[in-house]
N, C-alpha and C. Protein backbone atom coordinates (compact mmCIF):
# COMPACT_ATOMS: atom_id res chain seq x y z
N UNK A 1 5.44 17.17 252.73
CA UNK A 1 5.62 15.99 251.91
C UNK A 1 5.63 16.41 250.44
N UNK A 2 6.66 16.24 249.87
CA UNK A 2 6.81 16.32 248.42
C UNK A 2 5.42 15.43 247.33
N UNK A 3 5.53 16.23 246.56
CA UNK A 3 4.18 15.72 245.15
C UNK A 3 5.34 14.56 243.89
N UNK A 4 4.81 13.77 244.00
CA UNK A 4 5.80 12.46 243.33
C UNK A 4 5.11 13.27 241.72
N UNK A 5 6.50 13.48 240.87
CA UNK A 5 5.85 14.08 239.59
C UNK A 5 5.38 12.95 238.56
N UNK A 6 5.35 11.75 239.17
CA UNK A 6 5.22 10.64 238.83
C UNK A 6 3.25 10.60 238.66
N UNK A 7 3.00 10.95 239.68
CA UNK A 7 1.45 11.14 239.76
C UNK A 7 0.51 11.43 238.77
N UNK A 8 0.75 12.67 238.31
CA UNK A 8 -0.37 13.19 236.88
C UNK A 8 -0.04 12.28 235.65
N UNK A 9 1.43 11.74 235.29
CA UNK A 9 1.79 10.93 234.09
C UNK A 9 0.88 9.76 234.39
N UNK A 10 0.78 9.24 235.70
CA UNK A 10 -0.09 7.45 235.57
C UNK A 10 -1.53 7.92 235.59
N UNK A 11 -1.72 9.31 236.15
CA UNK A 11 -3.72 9.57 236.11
C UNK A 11 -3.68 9.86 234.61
N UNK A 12 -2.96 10.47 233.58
CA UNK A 12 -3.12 10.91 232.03
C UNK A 12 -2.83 9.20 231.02
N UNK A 13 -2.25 8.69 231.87
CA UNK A 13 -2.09 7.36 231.23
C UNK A 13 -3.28 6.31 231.06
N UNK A 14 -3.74 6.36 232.34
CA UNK A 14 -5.50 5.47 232.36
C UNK A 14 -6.30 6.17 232.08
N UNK A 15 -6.26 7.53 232.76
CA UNK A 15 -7.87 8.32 232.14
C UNK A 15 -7.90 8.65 230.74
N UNK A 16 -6.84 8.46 230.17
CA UNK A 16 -6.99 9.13 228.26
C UNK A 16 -7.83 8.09 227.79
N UNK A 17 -7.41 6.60 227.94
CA UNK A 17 -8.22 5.84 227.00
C UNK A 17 -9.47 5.49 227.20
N UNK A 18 -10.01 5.97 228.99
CA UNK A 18 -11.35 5.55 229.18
C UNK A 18 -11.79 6.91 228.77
N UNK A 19 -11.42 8.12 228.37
CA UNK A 19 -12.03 9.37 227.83
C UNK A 19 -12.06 9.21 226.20
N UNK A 20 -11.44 8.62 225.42
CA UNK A 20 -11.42 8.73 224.42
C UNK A 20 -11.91 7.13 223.85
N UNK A 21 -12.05 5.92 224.56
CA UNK A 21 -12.92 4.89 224.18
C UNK A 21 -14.51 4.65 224.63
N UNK A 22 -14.11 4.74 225.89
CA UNK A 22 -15.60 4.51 226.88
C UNK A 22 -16.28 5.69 226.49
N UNK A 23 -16.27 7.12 226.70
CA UNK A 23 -17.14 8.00 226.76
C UNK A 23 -17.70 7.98 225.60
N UNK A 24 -17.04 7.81 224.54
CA UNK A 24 -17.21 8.47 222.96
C UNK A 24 -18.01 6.94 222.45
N UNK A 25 -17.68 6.07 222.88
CA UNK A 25 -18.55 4.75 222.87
C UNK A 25 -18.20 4.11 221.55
N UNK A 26 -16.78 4.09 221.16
CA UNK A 26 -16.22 3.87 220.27
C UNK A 26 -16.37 2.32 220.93
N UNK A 27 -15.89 1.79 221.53
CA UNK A 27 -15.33 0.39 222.50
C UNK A 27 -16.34 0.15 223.30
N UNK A 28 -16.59 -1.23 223.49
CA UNK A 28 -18.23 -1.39 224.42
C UNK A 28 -17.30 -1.97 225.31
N UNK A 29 -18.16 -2.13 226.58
CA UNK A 29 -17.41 -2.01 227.92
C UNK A 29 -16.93 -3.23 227.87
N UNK A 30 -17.82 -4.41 227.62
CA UNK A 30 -16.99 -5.71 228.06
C UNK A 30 -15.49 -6.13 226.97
N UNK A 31 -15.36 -5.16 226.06
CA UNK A 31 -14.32 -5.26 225.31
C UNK A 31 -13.35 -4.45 225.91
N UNK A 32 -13.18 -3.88 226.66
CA UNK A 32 -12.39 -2.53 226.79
C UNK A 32 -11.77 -2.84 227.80
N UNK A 33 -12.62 -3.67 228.90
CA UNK A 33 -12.11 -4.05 230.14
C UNK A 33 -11.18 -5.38 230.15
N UNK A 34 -10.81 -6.08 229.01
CA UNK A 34 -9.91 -6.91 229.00
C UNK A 34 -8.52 -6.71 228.79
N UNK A 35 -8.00 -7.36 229.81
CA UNK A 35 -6.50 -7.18 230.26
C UNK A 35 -5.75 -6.70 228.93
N UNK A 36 -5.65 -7.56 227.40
CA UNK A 36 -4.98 -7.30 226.19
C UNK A 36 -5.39 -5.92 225.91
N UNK A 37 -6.54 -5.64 225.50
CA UNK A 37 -7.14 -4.37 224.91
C UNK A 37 -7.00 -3.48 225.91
N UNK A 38 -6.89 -3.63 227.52
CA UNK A 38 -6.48 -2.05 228.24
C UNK A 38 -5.59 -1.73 228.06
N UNK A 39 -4.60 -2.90 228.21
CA UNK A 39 -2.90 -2.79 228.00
C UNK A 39 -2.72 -2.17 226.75
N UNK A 40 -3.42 -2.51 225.39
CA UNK A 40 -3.17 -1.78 223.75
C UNK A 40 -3.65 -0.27 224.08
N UNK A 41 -5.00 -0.11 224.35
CA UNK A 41 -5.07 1.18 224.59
C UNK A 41 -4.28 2.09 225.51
N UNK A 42 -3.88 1.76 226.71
CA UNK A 42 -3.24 2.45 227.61
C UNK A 42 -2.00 2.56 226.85
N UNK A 43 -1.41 2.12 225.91
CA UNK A 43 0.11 2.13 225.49
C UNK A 43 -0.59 3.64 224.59
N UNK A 44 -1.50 3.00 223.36
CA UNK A 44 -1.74 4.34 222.48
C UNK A 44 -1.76 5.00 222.98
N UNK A 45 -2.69 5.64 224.07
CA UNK A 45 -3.81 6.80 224.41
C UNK A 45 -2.93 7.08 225.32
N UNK A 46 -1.92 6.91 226.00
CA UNK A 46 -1.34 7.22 227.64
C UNK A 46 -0.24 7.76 226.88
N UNK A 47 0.78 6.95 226.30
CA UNK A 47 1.76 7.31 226.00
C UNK A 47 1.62 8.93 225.16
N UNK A 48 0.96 8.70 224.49
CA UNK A 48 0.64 10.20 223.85
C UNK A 48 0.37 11.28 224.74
N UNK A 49 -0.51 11.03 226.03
CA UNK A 49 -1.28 11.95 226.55
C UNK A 49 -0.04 12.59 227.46
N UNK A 50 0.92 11.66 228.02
CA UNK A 50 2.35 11.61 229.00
C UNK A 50 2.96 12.78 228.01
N UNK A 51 3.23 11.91 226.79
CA UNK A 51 4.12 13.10 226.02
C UNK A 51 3.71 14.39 226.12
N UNK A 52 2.56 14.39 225.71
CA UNK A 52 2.03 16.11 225.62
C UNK A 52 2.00 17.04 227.04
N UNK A 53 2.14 16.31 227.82
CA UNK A 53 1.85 16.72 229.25
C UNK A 53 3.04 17.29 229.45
N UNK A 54 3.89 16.66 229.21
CA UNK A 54 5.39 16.86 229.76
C UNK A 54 6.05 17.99 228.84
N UNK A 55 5.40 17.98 227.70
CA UNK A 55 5.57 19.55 226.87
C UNK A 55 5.60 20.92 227.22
């Protein structure tokens, strides 16, 4: 069975912004977990993390 290269781009897309908001405790949780603000972060933090990946 083939590896969808699709895979690591959507795990670098969600895990960037809970590594770089949640851990670092920049963003408190009940803010972070709302639909607007995952969607803003996941655009910043993912899109960047996709790009570099694919470098």
């Amino acid at each position: 069975m083939a590896k969808s290269p699709l895979a690591p781009i959507i795990v670098l897309f969600f895990l960037s912004p809970i590594v770089g908001e949640l851990l670092s405790g920049s963003s408190p949780t009940a803010q972070f977990f709302q639909p607007v603000v995952l969607f803003l972060l996941a655009e910043l933090y993912g899109s960047g993390a996709s790009w570099l990946e694919r470098l």
